[in-house]
N, C-alpha and C. Protein backbone atom coordinates (compact mmCIF):
# COMPACT_ATOMS: atom_id res chain seq x y z
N UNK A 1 140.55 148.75 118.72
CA UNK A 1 140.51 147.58 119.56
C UNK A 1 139.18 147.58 120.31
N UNK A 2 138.71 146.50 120.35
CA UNK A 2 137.45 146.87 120.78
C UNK A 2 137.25 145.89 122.27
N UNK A 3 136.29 146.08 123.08
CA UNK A 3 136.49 146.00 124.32
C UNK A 3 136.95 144.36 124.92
N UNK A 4 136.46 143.60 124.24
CA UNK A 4 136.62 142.14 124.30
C UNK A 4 137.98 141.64 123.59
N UNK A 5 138.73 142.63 123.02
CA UNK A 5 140.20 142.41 123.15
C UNK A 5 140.84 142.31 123.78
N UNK A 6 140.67 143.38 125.00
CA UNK A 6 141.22 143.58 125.99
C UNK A 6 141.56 142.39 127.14
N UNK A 7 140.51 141.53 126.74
CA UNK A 7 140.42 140.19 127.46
C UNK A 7 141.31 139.25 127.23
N UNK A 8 142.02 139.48 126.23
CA UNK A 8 142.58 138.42 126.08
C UNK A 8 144.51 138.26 126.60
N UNK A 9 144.82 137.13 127.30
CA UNK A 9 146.02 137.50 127.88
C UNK A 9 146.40 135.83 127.01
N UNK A 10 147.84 136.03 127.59
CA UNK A 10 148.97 134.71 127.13
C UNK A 10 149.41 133.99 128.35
N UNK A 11 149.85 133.08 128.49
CA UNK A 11 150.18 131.64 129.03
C UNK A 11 151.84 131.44 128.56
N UNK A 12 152.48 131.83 128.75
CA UNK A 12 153.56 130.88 129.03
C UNK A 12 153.69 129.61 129.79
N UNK A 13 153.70 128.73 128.65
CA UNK A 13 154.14 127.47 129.26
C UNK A 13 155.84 126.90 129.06
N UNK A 14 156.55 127.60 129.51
CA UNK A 14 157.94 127.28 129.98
C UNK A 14 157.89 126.61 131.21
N UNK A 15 156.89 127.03 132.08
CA UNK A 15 157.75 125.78 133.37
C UNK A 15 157.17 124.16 133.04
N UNK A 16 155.98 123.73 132.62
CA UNK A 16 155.69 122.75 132.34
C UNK A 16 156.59 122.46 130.95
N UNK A 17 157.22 122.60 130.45
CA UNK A 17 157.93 122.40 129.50
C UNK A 17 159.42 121.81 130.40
N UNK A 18 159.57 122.81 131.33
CA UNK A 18 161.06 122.54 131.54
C UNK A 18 160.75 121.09 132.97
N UNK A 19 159.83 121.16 132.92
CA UNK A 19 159.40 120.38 133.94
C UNK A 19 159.67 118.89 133.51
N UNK A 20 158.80 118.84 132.40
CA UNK A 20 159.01 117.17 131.56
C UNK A 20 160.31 117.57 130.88
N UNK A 21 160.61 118.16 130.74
CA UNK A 21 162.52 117.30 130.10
C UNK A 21 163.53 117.62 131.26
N UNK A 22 163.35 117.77 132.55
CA UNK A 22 163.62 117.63 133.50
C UNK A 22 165.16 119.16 133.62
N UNK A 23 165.11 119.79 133.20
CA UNK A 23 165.49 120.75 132.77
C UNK A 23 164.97 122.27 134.29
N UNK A 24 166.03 121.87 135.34
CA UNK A 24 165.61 123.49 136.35
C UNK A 24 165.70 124.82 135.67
N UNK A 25 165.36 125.67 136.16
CA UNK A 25 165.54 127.19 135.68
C UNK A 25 166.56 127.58 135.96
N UNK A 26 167.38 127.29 136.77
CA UNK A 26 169.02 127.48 136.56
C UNK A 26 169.78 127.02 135.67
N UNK A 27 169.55 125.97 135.58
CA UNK A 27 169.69 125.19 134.09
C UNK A 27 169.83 125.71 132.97
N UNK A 28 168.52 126.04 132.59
CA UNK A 28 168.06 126.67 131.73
C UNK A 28 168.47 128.18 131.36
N UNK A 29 168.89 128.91 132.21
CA UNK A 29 169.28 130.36 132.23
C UNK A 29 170.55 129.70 131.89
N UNK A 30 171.67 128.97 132.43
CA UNK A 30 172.66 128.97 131.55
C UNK A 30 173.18 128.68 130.38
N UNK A 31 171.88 127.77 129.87
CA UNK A 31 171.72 127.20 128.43
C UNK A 31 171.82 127.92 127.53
N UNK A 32 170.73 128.69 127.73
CA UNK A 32 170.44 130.31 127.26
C UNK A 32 171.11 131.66 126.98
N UNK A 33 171.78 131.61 128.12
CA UNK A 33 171.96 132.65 128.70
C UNK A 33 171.34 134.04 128.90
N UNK A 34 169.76 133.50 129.42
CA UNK A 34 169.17 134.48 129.69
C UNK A 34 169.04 134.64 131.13
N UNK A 35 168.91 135.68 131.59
CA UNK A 35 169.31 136.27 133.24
C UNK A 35 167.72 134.86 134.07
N UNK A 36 168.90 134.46 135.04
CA UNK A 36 167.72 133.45 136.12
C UNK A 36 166.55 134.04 136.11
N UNK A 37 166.55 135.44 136.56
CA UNK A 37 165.42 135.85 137.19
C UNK A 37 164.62 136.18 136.43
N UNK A 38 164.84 136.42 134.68
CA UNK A 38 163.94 136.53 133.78
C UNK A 38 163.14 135.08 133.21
N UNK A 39 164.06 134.18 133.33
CA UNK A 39 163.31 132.71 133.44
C UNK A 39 162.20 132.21 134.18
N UNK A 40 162.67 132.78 135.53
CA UNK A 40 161.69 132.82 136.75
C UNK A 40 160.18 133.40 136.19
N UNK A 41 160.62 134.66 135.65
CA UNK A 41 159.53 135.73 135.12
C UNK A 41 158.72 134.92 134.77
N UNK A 42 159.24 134.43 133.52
CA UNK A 42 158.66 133.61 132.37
C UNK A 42 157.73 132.22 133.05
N UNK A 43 158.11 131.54 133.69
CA UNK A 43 157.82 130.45 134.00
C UNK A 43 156.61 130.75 135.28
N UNK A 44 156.79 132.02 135.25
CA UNK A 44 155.50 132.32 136.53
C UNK A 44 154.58 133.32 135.87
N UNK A 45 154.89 133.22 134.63
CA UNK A 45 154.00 134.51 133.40
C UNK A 45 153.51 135.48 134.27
N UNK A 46 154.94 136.12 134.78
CA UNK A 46 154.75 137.67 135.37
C UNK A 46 155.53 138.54 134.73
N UNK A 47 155.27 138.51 133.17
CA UNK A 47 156.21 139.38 132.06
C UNK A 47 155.11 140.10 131.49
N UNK A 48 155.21 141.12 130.83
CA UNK A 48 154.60 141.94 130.09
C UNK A 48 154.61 141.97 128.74
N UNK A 49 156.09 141.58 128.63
CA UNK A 49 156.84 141.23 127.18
C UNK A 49 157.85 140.45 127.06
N UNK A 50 158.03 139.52 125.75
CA UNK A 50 159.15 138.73 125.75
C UNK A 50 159.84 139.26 124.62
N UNK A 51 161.15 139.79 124.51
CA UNK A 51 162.02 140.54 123.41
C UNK A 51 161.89 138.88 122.44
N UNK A 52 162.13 139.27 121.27
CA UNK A 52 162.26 138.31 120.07
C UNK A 52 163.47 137.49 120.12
N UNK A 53 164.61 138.11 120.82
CA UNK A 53 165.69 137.48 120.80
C UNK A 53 165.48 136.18 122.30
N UNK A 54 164.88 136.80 122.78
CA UNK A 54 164.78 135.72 124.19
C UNK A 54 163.54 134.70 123.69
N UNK A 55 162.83 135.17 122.73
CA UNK A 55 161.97 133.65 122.74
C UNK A 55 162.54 133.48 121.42
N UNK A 56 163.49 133.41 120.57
CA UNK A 56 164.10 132.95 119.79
C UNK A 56 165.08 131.97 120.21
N UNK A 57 165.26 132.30 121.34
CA UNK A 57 166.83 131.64 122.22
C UNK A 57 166.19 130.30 123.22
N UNK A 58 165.01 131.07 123.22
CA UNK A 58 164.37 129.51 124.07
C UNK A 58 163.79 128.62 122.89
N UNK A 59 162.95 129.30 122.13
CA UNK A 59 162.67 128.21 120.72
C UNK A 59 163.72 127.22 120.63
N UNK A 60 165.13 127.74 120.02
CA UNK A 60 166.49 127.00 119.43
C UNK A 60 166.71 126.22 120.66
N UNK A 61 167.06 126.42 121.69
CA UNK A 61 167.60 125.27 122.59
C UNK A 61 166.37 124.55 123.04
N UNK A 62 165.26 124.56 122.93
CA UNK A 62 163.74 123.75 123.58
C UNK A 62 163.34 123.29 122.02
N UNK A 63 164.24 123.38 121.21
CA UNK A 63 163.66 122.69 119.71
C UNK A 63 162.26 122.86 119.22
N UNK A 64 161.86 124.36 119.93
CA UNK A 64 160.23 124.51 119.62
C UNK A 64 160.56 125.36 118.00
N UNK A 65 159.26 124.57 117.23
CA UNK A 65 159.32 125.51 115.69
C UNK A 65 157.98 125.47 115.50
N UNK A 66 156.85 125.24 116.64
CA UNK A 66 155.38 126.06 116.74
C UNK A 66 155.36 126.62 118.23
N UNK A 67 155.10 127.85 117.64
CA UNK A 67 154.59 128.79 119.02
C UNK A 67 154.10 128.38 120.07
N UNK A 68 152.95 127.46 119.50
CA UNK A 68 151.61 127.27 120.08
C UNK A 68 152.00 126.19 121.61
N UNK A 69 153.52 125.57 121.31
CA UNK A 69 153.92 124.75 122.08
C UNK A 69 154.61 125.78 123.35
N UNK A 70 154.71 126.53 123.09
CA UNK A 70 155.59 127.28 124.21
C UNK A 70 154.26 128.72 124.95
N UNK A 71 153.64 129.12 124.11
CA UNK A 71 152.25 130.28 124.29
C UNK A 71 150.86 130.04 124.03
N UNK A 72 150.11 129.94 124.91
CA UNK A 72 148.69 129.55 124.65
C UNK A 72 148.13 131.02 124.97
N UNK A 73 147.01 131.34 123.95
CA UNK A 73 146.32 132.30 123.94
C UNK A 73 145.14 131.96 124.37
N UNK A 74 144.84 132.81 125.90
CA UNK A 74 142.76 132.82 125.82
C UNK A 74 142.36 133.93 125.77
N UNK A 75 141.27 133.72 125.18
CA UNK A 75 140.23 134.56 124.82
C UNK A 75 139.35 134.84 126.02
């Protein structure tokens, strides 16, 4: 990995998502059923990691089937 990798972080965009379909994070954690406060996480991209099953579970109920709509990568 070379040093200008290191630069690069992710964007969760879950709260602007849940924002326009008018959709709260309480809401949403029960939709899911993923824990409130990991929603919270998410929507304030203060996660480290998202398990496959939890952004699988938000994909299916947010009808996302490109990434790119839910994670923006910068460089």
């Amino acid at each position: 990995m070379s040093s200008t990798d290191k630069n690069w972080w992710f964007e969760i965009k879950l709260q602007s998502i849940l924002d326009s379909r008018r959709i709260s994070n309480r809401e949403f954690s029960r939709l899911t059923g993923i824990r409130h406060s990991t929603i919270n996480d998410l929507c304030n991209n203060e996660v480290k990691s998202i398990p496959l099953k939890n952004l699988a579970i938000i994909c299916e109920v947010l009808n996302i089937v490109d990434l790119n709509e839910l994670i923006k990568v910068h460089k």
